[in-house]
C-alpha atoms as a PDB file:
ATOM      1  CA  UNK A   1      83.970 170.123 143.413  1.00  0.00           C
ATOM      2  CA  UNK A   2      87.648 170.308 144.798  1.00  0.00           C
ATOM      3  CA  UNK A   3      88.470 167.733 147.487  1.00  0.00           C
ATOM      4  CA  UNK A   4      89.640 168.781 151.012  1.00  0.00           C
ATOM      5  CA  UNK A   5      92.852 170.193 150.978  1.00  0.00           C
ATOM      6  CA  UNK A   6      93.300 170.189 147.488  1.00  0.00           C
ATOM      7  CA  UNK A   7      94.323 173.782 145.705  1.00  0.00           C
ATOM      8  CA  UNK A   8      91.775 175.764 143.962  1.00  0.00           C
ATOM      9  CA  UNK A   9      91.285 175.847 140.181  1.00  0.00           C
ATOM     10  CA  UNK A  10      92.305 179.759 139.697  1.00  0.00           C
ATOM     11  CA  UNK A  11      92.418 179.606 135.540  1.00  0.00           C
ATOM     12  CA  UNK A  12      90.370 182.686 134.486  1.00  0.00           C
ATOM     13  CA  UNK A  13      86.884 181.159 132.644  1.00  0.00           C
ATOM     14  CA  UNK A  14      87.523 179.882 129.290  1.00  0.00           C
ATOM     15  CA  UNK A  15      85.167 181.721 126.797  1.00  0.00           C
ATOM     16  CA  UNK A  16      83.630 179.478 124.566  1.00  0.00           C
ATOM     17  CA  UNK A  17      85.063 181.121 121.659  1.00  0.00           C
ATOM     18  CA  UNK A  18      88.339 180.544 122.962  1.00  0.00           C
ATOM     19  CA  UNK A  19      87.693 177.289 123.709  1.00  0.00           C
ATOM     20  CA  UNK A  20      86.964 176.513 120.006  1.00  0.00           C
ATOM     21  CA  UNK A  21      90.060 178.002 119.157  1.00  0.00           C
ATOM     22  CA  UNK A  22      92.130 176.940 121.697  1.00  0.00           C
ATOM     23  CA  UNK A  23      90.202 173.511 120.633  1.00  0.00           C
ATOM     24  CA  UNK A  24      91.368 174.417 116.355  1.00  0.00           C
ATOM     25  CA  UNK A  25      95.300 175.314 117.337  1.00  0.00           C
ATOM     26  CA  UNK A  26      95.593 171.832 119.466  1.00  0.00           C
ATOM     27  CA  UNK A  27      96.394 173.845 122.653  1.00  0.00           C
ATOM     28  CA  UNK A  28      95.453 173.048 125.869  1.00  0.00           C
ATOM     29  CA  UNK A  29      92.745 175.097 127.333  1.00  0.00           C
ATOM     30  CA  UNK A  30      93.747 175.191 130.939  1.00  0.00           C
ATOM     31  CA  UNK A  31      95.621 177.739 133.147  1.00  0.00           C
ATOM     32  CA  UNK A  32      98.459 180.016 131.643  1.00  0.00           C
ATOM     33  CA  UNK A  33      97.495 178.885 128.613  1.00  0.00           C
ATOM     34  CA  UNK A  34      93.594 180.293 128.975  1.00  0.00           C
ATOM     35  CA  UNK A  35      94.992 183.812 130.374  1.00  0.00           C
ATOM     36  CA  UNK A  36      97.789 184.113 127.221  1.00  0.00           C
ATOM     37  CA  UNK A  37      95.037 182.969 124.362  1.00  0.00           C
ATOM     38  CA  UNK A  38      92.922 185.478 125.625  1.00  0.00           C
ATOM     39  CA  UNK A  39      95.442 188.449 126.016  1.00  0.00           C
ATOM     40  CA  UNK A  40      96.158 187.797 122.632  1.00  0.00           C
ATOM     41  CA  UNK A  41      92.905 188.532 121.479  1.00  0.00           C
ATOM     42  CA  UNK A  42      92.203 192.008 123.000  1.00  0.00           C
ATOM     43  CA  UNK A  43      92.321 194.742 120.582  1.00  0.00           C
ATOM     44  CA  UNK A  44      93.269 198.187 121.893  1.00  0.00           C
ATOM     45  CA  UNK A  45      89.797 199.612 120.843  1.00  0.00           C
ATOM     46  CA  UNK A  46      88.513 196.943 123.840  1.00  0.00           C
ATOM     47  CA  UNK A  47      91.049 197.969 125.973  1.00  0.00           C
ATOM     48  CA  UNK A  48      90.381 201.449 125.251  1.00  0.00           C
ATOM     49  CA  UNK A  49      86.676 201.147 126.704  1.00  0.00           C
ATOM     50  CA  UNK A  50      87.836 199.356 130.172  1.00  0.00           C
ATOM     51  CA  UNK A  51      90.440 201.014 132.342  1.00  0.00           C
ATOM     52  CA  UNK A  52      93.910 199.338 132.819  1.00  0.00           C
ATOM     53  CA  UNK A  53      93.224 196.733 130.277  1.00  0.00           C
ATOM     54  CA  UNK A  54      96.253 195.665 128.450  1.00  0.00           C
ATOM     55  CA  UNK A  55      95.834 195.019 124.315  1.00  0.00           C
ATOM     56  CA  UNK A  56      97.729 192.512 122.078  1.00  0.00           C
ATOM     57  CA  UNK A  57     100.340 194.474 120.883  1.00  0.00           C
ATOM     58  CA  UNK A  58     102.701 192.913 123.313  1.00  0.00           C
ATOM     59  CA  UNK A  59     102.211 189.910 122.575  1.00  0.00           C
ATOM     60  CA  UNK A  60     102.295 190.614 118.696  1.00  0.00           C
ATOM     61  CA  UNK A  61     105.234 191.981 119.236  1.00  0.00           C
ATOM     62  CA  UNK A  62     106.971 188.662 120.125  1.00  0.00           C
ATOM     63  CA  UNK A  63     104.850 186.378 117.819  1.00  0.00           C
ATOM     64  CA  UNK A  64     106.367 188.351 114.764  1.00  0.00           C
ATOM     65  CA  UNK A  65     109.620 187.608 115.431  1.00  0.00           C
ATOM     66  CA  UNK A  66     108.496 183.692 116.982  1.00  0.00           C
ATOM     67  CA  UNK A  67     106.721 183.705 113.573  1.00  0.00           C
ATOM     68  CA  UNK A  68     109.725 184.908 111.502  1.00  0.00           C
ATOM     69  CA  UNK A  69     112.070 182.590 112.668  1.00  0.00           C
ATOM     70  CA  UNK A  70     110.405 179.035 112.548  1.00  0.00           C
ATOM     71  CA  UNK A  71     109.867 180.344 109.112  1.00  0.00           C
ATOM     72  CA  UNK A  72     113.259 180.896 108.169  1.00  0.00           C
ATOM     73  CA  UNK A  73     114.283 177.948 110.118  1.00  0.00           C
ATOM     74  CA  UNK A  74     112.088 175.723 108.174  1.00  0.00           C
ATOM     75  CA  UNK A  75     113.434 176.906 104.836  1.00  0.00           C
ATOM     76  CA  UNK A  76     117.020 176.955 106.043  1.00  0.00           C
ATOM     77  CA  UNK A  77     117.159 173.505 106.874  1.00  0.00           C
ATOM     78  CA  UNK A  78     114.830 171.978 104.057  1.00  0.00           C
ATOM     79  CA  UNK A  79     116.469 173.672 101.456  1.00  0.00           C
ATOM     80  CA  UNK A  80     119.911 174.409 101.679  1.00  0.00           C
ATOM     81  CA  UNK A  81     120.778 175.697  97.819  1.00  0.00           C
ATOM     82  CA  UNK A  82     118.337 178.565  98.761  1.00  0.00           C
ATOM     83  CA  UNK A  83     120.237 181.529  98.572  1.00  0.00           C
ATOM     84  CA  UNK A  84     119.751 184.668 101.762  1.00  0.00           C
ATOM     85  CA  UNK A  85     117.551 186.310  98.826  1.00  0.00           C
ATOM     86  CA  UNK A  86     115.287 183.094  97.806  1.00  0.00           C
ATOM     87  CA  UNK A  87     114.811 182.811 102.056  1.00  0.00           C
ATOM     88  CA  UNK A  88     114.048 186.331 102.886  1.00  0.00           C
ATOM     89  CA  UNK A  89     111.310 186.265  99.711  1.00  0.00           C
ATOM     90  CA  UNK A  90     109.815 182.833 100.425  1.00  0.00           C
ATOM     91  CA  UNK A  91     109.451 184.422 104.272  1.00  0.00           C
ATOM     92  CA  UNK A  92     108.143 187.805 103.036  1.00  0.00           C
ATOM     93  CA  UNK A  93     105.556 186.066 101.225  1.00  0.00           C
ATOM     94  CA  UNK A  94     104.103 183.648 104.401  1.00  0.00           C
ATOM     95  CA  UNK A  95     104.481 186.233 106.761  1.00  0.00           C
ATOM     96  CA  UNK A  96     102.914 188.926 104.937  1.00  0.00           C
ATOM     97  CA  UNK A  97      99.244 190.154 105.827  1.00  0.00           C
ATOM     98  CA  UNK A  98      97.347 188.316 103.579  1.00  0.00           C
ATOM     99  CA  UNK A  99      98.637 184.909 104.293  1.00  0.00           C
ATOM    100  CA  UNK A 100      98.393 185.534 108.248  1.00  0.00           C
ATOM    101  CA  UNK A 101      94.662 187.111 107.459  1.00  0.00           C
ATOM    102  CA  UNK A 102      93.590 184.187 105.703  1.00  0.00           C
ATOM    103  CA  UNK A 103      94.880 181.679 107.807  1.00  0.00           C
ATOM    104  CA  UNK A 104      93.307 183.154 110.548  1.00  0.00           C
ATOM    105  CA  UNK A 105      89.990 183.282 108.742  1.00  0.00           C
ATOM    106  CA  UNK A 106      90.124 179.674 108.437  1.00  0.00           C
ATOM    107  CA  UNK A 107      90.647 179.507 112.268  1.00  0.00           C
ATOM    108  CA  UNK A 108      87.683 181.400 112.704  1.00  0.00           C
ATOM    109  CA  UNK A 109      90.021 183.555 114.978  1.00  0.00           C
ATOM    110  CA  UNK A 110      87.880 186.570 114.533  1.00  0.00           C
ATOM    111  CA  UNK A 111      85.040 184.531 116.562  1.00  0.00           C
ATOM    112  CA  UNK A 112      87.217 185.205 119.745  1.00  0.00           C
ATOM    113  CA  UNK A 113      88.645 188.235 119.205  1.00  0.00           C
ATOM    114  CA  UNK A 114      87.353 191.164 121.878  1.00  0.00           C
ATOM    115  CA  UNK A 115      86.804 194.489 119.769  1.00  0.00           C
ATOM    116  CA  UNK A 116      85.406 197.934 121.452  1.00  0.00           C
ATOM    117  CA  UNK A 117      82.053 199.105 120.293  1.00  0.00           C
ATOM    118  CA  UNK A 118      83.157 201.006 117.150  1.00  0.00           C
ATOM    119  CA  UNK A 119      85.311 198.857 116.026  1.00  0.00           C
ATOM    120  CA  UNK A 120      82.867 195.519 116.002  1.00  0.00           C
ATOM    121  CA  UNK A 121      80.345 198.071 114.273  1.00  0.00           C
ATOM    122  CA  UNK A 122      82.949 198.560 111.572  1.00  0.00           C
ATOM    123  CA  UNK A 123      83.227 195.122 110.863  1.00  0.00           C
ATOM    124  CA  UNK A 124      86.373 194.489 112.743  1.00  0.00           C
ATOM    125  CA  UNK A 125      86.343 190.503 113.367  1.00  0.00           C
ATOM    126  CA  UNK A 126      86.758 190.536 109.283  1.00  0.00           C
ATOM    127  CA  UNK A 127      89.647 193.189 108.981  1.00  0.00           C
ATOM    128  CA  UNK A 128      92.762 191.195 107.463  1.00  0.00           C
ATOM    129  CA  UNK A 129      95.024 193.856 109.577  1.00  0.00           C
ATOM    130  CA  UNK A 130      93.233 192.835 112.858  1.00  0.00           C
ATOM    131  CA  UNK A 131      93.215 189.108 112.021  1.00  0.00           C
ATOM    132  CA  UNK A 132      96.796 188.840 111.043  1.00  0.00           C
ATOM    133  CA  UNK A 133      97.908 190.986 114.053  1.00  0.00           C
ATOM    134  CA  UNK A 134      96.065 188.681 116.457  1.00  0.00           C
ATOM    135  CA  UNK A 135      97.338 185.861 114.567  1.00  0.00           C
ATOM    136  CA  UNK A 136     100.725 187.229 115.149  1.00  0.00           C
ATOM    137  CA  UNK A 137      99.806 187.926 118.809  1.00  0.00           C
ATOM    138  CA  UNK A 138      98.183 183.939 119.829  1.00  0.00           C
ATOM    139  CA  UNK A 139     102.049 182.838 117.898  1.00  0.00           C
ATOM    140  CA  UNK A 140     103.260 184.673 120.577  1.00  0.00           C
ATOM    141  CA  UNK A 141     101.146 183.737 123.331  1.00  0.00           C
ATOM    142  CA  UNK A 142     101.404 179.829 123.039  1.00  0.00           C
ATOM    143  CA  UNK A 143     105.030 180.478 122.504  1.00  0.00           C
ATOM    144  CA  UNK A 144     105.179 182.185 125.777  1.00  0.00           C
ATOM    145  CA  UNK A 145     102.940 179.204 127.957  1.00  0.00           C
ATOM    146  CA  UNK A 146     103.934 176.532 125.821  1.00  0.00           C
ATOM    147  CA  UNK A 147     107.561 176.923 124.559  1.00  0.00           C
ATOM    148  CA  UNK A 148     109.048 176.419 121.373  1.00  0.00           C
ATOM    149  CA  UNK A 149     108.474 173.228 120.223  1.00  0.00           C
ATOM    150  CA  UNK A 150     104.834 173.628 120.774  1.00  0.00           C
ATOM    151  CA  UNK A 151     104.696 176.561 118.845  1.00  0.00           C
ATOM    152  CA  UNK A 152     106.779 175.252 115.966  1.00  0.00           C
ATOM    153  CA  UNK A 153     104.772 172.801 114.836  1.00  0.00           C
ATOM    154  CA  UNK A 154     101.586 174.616 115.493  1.00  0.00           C
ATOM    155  CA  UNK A 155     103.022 177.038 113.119  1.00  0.00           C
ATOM    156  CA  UNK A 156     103.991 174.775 110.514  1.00  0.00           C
ATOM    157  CA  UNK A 157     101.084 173.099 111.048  1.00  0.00           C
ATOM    158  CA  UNK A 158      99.224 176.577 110.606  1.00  0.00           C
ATOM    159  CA  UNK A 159     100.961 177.757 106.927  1.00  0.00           C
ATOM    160  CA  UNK A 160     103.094 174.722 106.179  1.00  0.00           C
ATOM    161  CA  UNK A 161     100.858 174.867 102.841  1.00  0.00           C
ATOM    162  CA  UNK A 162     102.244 178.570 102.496  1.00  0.00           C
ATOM    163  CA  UNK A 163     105.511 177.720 102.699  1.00  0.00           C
ATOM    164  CA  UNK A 164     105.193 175.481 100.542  1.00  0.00           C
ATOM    165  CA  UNK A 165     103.450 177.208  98.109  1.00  0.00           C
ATOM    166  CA  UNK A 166     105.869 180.447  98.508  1.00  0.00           C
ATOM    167  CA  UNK A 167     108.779 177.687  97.688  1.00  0.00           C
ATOM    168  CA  UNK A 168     106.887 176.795  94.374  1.00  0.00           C
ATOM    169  CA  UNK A 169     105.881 179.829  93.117  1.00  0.00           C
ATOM    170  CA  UNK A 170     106.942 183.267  92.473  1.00  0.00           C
ATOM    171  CA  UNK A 171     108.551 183.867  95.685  1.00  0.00           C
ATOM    172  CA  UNK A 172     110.626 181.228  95.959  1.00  0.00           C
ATOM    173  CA  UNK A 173     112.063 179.313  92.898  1.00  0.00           C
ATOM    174  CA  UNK A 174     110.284 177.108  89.828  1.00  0.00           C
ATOM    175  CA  UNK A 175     112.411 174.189  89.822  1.00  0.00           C
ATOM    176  CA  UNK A 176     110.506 172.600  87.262  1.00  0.00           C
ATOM    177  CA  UNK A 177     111.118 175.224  85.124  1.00  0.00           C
ATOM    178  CA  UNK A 178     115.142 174.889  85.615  1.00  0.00           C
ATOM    179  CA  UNK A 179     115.378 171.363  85.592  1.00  0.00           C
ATOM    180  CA  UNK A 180     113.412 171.509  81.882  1.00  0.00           C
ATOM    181  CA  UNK A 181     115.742 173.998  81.009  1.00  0.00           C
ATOM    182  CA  UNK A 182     119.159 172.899  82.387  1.00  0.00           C
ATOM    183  CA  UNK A 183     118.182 169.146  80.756  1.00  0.00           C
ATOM    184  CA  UNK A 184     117.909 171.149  77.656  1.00  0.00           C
ATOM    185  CA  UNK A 185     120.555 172.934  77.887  1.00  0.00           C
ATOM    186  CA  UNK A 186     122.731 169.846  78.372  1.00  0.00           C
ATOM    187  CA  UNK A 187     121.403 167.742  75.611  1.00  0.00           C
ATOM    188  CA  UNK A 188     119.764 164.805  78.002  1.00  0.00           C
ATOM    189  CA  UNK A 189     116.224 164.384  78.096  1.00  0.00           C
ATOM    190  CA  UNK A 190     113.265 165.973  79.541  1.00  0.00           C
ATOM    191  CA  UNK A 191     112.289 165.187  82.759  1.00  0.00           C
ATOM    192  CA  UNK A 192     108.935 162.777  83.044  1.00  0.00           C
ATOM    193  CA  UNK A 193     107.024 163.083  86.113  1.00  0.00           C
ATOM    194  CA  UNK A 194     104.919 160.512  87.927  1.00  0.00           C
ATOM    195  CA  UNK A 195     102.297 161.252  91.388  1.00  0.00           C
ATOM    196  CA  UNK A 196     100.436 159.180  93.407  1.00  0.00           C
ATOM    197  CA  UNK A 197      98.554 160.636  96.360  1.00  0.00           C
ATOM    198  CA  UNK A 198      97.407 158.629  99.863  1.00  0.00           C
ATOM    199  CA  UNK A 199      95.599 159.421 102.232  1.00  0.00           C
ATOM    200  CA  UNK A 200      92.010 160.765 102.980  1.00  0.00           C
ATOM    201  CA  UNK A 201      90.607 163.141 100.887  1.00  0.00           C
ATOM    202  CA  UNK A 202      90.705 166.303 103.801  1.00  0.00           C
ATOM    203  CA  UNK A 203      94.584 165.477 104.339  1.00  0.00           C
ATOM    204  CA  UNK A 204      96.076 163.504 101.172  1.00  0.00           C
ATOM    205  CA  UNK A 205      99.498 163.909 100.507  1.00  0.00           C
ATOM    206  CA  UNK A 206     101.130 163.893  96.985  1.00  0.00           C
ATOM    207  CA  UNK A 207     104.331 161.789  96.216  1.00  0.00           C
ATOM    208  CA  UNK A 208     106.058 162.147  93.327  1.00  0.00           C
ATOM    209  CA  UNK A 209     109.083 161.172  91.195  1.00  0.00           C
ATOM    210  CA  UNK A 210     111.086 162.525  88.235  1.00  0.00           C
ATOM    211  CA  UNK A 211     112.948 160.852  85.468  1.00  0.00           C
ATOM    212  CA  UNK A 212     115.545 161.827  83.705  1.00  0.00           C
ATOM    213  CA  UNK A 213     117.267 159.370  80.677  1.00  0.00           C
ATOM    214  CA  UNK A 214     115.589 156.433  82.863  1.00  0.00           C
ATOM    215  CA  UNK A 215     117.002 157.204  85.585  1.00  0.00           C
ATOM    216  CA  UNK A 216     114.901 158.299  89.073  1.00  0.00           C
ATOM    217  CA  UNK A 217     116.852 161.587  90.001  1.00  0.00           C
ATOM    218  CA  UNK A 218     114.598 162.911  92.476  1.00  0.00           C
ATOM    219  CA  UNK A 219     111.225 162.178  94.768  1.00  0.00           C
ATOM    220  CA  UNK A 220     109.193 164.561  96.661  1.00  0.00           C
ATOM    221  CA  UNK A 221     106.075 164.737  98.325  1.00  0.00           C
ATOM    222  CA  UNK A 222     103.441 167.697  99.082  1.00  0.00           C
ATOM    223  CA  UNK A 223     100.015 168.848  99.933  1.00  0.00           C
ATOM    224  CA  UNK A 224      98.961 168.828  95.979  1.00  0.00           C
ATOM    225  CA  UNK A 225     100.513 167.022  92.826  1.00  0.00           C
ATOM    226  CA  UNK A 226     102.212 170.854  92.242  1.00  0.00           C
ATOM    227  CA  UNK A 227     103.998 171.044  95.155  1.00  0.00           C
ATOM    228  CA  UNK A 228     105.062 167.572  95.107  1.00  0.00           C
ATOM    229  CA  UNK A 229     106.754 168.098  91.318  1.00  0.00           C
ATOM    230  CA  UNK A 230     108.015 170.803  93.126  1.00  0.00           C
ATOM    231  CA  UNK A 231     109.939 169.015  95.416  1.00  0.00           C
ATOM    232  CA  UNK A 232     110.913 166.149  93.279  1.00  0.00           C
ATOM    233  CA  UNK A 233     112.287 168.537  90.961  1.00  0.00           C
ATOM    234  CA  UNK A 234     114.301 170.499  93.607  1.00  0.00           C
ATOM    235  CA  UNK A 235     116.338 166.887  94.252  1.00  0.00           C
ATOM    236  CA  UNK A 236     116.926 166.164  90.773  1.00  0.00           C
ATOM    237  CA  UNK A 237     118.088 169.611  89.677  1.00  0.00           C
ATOM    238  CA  UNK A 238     120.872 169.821  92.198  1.00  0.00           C
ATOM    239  CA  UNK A 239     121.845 166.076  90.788  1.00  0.00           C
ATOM    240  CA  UNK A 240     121.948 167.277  87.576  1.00  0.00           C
ATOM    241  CA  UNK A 241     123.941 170.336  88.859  1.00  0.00           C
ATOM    242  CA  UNK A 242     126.240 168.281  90.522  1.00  0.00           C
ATOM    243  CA  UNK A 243     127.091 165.574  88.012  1.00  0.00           C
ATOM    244  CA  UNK A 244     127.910 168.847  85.521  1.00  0.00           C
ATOM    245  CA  UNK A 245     129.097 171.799  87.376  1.00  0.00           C
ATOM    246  CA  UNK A 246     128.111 175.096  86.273  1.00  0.00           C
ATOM    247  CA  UNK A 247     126.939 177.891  88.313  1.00  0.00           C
ATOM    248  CA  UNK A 248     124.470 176.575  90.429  1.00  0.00           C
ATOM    249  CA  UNK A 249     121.500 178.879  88.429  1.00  0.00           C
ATOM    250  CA  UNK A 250     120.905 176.347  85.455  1.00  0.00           C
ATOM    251  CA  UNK A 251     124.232 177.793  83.187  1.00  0.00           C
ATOM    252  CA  UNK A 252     126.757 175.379  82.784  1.00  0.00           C
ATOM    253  CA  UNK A 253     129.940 175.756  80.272  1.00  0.00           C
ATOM    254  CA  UNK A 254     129.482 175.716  76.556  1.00  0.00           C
ATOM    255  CA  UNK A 255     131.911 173.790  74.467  1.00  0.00           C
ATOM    256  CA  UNK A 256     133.589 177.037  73.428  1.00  0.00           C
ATOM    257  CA  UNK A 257     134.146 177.509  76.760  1.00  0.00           C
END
């Protein structure tokens, strides 16, 4: 019960579904917040059965772009040999439908979403176009109530693991790989790994070093031993670059050069 004088509490009701979300994200669940989470789950087949309704496309609108660049910011300033064509692949790759779809499966988002007769029937709360779209769309909302520092880290803390694994793998660049073959190529020995992990088992992190000719050239740390090798590697390539110049892509100068 309000006290005498004291202002009304005019936050729309909190669904319970969007409470659980709201409760999953780490957002508060109170006042602008409440009214942007839930505009950001209103598909236009909902809004389509109740007059002046306003969907989520808005607000998707905006969460792309909020989405694109704490993405790019991240790998800008984490990994600075990345060239503009490692970056824009390592970005395609997290921002692309099936990562947002399946982070947002893990959110359970689709328990909150609001979908129009048809489009429920059609199995719309599993739809990776929906998902990711809303996805996109609550990026955009808690940027909007919360500013940019709160959404930041909720989206690293949403596909930091993506980014991660984008950096590692095909989209981004196999460090590993160079370092074994730029060791080779200069006559110096193979790179020995070693990874210890800490932490509980639901959030353990991976640290690991690599040795080259005795010598620790690089340490890392990740969300599995991978990604962590990953990293090391990263450090002790561009040493290894560095101490021999060449052309920055694992070719250095023969000694006919």
């Amino acid at each position: 019960m309000a006290h005498p004088g004291s202002s009304p509490d005019l936050s729309p009701p909190l669904r319970p579904a969007v409470a659980a979300l709201a409760a999953r994200l780490g957002v508060e669940q109170s006042g602008e917040h409440v009214a942007k989470l839930d505009a950001a789950l209103a598909h236009r087949s909902w809004c389509s059965e109740r007059k002046g309704a306003s969907s989520n496309e808005r607000l998707e609108f905006l969460g792309d772009a909020v989405l694109e660049l704490v993405v790019t910011n991240h790998v800008f300033r984490n990994h600075p040999s990345f060239s503009e064509g490692d970056m824009a692949k390592i970005r395609a790759d997290v921002v692309s439908t099936a990562t947002l779809a399946r982070v947002a499966a893990e959110l359970r988002l689709g328990d909150a979403l609001l979908l129009g007769k048809g489009e429920e029937a059609s199995g719309g709360r599993q739809k990776a176009s929906i998902l990711a779209d809303a996805l996109e769309a609550v990026i955009g909302a808690v940027y909007l109530a919360a500013g940019w520092p709160v959404v930041a880290r909720m989206v690293l803390d949403l596909l930091g693991e993506a980014i991660d694994e984008a950096v590692a793998g095909p989209g981004g660049r196999d460090f590993k790989s160079q370092l074994q073959e730029l060791t080779t190529q200069r006559g110096i020995e193979v790179p020995r790994y070693r990874v210890h992990s800490s932490g509980p088992d639901h959030e353990r992190v991976f640290s690991a070093e690599v040795r080259v000719g005795g010598r620790v050239l690089g340490t890392g740390s990740g969300r599995s031993k991978k990604l962590a090798e990953q990293a090391a590697a990263e450090v002790a390539w561009g040493v290894v670059v560095d101490a021999q110049p060449g052309n920055g892509n694992g070719e250095t100068r023969g000694d006919d050069a």
